[in-house]
Protein backbone atom coordinates (compact mmCIF):
# COMPACT_ATOMS: atom_id res chain seq x y z
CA UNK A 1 -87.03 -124.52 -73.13
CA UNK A 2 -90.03 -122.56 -75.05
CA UNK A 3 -93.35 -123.34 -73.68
CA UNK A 4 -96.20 -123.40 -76.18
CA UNK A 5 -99.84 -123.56 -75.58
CA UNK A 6 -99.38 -127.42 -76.66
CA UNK A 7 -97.58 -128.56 -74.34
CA UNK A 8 -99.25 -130.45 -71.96
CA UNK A 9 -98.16 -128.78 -68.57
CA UNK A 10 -99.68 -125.30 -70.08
CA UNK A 11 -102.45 -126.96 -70.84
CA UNK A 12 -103.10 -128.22 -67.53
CA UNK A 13 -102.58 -124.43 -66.26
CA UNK A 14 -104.54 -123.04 -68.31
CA UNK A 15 -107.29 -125.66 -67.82
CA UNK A 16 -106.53 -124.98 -63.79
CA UNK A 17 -106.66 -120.90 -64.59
CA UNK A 18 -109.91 -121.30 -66.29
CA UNK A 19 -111.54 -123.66 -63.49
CA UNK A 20 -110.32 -120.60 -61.03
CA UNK A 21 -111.76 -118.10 -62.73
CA UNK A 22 -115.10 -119.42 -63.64
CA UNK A 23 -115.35 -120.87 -59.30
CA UNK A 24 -114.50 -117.32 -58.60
CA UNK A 25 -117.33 -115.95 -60.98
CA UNK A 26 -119.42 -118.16 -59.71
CA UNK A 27 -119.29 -117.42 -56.33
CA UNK A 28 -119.51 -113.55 -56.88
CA UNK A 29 -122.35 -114.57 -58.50
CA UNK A 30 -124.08 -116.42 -55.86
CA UNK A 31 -122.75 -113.41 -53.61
CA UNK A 32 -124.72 -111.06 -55.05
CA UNK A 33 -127.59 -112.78 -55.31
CA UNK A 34 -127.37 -113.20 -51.62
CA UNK A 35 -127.10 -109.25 -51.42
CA UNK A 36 -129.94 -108.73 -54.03
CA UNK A 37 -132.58 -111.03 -51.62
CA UNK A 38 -130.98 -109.33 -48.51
CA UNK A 39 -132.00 -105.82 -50.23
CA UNK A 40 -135.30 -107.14 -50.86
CA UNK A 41 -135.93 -108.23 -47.69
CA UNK A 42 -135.06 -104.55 -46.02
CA UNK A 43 -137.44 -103.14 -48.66
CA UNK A 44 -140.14 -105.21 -47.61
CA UNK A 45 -138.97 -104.30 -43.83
CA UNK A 46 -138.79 -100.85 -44.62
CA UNK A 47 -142.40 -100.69 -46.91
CA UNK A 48 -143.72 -102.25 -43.38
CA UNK A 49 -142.05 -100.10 -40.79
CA UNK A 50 -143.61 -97.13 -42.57
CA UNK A 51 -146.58 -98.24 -43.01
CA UNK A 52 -146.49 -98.89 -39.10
CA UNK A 53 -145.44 -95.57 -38.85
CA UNK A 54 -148.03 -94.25 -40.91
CA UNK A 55 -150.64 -95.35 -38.76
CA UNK A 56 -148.82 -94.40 -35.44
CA UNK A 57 -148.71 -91.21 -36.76
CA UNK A 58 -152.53 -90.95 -37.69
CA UNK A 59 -153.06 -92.27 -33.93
CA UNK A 60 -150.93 -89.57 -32.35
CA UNK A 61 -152.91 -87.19 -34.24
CA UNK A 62 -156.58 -88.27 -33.30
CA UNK A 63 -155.24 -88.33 -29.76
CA UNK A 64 -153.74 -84.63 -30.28
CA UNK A 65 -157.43 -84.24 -31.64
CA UNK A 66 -159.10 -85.97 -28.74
CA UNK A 67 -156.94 -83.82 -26.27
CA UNK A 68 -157.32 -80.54 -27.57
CA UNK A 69 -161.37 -81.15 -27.36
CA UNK A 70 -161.43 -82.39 -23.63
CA UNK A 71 -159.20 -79.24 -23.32
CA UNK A 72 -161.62 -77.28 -24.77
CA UNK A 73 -164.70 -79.16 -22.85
CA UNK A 74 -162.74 -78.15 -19.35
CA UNK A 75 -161.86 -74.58 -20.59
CA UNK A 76 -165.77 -74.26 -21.60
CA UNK A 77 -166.95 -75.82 -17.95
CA UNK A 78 -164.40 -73.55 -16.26
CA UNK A 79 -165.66 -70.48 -17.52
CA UNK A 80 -169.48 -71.72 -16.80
CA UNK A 81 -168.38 -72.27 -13.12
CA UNK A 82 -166.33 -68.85 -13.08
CA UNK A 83 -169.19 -67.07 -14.12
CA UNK A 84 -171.45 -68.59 -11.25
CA UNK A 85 -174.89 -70.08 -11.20
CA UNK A 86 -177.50 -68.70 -13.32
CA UNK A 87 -180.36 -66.78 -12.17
CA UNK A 88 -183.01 -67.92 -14.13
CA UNK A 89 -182.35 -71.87 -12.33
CA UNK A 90 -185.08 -71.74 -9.35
């Protein structure tokens, strides 16, 4: 028995092959549009968390600013009091 792309029961295969393979496109399809807004939305969670960062980081350093000149306030009213009263103050 030859089988030819007439005959009815290949047809229905092929029809059945073809419905397969386009359902199987499709949902790679709608798979990697599912990855493509998932990628988006770590972008957008990543563009935030270092912009968060960002500004931690500029905090940090106005309080290593803010430090160092207390530091330096101390160090300045340590060496006044080390070096004793002044005379002149009657």
């Amino acid at each position: 028995m030859t089988t030819s792309a007439h005959d009815p029961e290949t047809k229905i295969r092929m029809a059945n092959l073809l419905t397969a393979g386009a359902e199987a496109e499709r949902q790679l399809l709608k798979s990697e549009r599912k990855a493509e807004k998932r990628l988006a939305e770590a972008k957008a969670r990543l563009a935030d968390d270092e912009a968060r960062l960002l500004r931690a980081q500029q905090r940090l350093e106005r309080s290593h600013e803010s430090v160092a000149a207390v530091e330096a306030t101390l160090r300045e009213v340590q060496e006044r009091r080390a070096a004793g009263p002044n005379q002149g103050q009657d």
